[in-house]
C-alpha atoms as a PDB file:
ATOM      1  CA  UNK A   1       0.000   0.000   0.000  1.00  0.00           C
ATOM      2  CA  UNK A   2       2.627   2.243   0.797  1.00  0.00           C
ATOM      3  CA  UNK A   3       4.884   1.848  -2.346  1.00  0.00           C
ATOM      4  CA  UNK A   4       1.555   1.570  -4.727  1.00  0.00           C
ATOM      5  CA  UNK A   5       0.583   4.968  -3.891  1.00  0.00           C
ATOM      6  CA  UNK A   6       4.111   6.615  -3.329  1.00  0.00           C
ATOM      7  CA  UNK A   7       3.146   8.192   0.302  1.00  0.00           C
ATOM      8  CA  UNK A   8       5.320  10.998   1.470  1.00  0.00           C
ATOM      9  CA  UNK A   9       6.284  11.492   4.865  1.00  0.00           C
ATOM     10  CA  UNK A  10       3.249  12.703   6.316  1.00  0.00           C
ATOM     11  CA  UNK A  11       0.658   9.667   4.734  1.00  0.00           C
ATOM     12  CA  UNK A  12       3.637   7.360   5.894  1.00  0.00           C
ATOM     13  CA  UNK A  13       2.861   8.592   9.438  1.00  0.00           C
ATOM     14  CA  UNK A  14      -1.322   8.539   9.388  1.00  0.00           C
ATOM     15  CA  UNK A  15      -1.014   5.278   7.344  1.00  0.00           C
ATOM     16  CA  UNK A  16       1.473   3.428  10.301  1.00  0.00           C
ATOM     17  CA  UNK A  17      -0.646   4.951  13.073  1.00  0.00           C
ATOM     18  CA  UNK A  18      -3.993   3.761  11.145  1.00  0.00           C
ATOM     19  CA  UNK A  19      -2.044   0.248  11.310  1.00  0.00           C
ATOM     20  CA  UNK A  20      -0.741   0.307  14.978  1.00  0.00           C
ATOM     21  CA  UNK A  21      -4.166   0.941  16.719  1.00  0.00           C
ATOM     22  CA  UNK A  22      -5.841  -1.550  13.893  1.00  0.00           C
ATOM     23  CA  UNK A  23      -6.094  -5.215  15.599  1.00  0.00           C
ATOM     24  CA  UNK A  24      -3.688  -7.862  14.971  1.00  0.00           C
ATOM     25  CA  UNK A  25      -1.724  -4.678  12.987  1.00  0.00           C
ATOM     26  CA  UNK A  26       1.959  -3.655  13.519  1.00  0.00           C
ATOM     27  CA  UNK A  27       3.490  -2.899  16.896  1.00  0.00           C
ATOM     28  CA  UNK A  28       4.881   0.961  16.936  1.00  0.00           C
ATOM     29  CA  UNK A  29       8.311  -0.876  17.026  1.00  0.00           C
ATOM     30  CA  UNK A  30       7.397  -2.070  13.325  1.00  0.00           C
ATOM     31  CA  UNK A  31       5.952   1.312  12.618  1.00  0.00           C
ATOM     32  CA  UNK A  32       9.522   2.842  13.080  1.00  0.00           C
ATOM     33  CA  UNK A  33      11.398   0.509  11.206  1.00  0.00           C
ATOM     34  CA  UNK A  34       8.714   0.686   8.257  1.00  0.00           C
ATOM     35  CA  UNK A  35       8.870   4.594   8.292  1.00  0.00           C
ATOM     36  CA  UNK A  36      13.268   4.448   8.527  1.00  0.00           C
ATOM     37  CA  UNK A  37      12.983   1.778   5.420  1.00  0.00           C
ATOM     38  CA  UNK A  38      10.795   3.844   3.095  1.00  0.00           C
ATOM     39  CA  UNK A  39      12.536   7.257   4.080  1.00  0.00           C
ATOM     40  CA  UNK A  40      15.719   5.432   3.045  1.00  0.00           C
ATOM     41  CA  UNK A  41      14.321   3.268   0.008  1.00  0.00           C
ATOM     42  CA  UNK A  42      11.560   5.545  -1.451  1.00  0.00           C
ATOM     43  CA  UNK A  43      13.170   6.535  -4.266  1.00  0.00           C
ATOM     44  CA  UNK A  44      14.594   2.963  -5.495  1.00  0.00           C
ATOM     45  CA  UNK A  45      11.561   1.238  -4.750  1.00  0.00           C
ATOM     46  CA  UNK A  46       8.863   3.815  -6.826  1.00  0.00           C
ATOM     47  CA  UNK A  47      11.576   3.780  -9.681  1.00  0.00           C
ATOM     48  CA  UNK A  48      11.605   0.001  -9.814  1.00  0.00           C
ATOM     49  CA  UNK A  49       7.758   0.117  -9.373  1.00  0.00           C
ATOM     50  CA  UNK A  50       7.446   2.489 -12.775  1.00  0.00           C
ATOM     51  CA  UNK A  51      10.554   0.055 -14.445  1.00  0.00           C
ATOM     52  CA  UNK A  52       8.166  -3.062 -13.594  1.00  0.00           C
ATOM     53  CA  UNK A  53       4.821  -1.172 -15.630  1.00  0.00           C
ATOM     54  CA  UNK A  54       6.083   0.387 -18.056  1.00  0.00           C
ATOM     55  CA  UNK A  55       6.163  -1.703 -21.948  1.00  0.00           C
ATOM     56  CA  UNK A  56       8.681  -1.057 -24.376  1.00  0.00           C
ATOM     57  CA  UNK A  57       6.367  -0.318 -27.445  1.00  0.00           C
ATOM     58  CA  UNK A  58       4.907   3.281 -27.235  1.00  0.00           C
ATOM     59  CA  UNK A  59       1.713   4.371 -28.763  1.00  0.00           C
ATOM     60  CA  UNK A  60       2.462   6.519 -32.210  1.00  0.00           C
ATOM     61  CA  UNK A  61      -0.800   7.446 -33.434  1.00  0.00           C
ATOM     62  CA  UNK A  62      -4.482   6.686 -32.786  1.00  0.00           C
ATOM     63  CA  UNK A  63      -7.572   7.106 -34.818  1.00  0.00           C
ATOM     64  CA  UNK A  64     -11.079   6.350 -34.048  1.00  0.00           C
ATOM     65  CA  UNK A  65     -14.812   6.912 -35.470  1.00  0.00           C
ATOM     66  CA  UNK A  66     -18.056   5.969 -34.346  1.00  0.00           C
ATOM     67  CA  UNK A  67     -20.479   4.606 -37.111  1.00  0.00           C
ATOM     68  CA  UNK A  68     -24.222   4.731 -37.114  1.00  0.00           C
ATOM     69  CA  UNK A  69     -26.158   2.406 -39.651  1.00  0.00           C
ATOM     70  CA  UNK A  70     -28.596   3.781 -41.428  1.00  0.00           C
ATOM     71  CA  UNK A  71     -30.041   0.808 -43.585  1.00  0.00           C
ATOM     72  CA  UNK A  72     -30.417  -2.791 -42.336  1.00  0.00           C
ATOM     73  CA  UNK A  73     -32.679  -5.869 -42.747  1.00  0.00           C
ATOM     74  CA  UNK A  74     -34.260  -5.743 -39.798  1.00  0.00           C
ATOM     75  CA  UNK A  75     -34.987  -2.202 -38.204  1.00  0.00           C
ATOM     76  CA  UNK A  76     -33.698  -3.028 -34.461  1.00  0.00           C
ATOM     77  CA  UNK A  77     -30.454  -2.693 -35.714  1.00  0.00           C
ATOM     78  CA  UNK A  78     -30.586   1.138 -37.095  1.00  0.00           C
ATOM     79  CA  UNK A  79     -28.522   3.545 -35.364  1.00  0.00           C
ATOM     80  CA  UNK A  80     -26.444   0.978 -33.403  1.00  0.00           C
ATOM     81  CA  UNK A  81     -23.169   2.394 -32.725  1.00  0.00           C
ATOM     82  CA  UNK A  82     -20.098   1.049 -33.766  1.00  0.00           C
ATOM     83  CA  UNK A  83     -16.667   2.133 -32.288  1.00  0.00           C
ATOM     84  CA  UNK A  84     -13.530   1.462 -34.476  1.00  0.00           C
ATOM     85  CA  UNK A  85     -10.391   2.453 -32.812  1.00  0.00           C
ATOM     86  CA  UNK A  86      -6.764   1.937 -35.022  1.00  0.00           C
ATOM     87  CA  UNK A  87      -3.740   2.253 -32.863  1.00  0.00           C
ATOM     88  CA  UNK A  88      -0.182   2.284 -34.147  1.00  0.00           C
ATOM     89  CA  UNK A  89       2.321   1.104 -31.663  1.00  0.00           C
ATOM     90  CA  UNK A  90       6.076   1.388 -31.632  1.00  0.00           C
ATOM     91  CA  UNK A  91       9.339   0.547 -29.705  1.00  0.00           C
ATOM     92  CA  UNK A  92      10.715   3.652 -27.540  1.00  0.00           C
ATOM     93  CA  UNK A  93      13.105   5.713 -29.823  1.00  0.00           C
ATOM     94  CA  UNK A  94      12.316   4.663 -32.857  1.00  0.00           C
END
C-alpha cells in the first residue's frame, strides 16, 4: 500500500498509526522501522515500481470513429453504434 501509492512522509505517518491501533496490525516498534525503510528506500523502490509497468512499445498514433447504420434488414439494428479504434504502436526511440 505504501509503495503503490508513493506516500510521502506525512501519509507514511497517518497510514502506520492507522495500522498500529488496527487489531492484529503492527506494533509501533514495526511502525519505526517501516517509516526508517521507506525514508531510506523511497526513491529505489517507486523507480523500480514504474521500471516493472512500463512496456517497451509506445503508442504513435491513434484514430477512431463511431459509425451509425442507417439501412439494415431488420430495423432493431438502425442507429447501433459502432466504435472502431486503429492504434499504431512502436518501440521507444524509434
Amino acid at each position: 500500500s505504501i509503495a503503490s501509492a508513493d506516500m510521502d512522509l506525512n501519509q507514511l505517518e497517518a497510514f502506520l498509526t492507522a495500522q498500529t491501533k488496527k487489531q492484529g496490525g503492527i506494533t509501533s516498534d514495526q511502525a519505526a522501522v517501516i517509516a526508517k525503510f521507506w525514508k531510506n528506500h523511497r526513491m529505489k523502490i517507486h523507480e523500480s515500481l514504474i521500471s516493472q509497468s512500463r512496456w517497451d512499445n509506445v503508442l504513435k498514433n491513434m484514430n477512431w470513429r463511431v459509425d451509425l447504420k442507417s439501412q439494415s434488414r431488420h430495423i432493431d439494428q438502425i442507429n447501433t453504434p459502432v466504435a472502431i479504434v486503429e492504434m499504431e504502436l512502436g518501440k521507444t526511440g524509434q
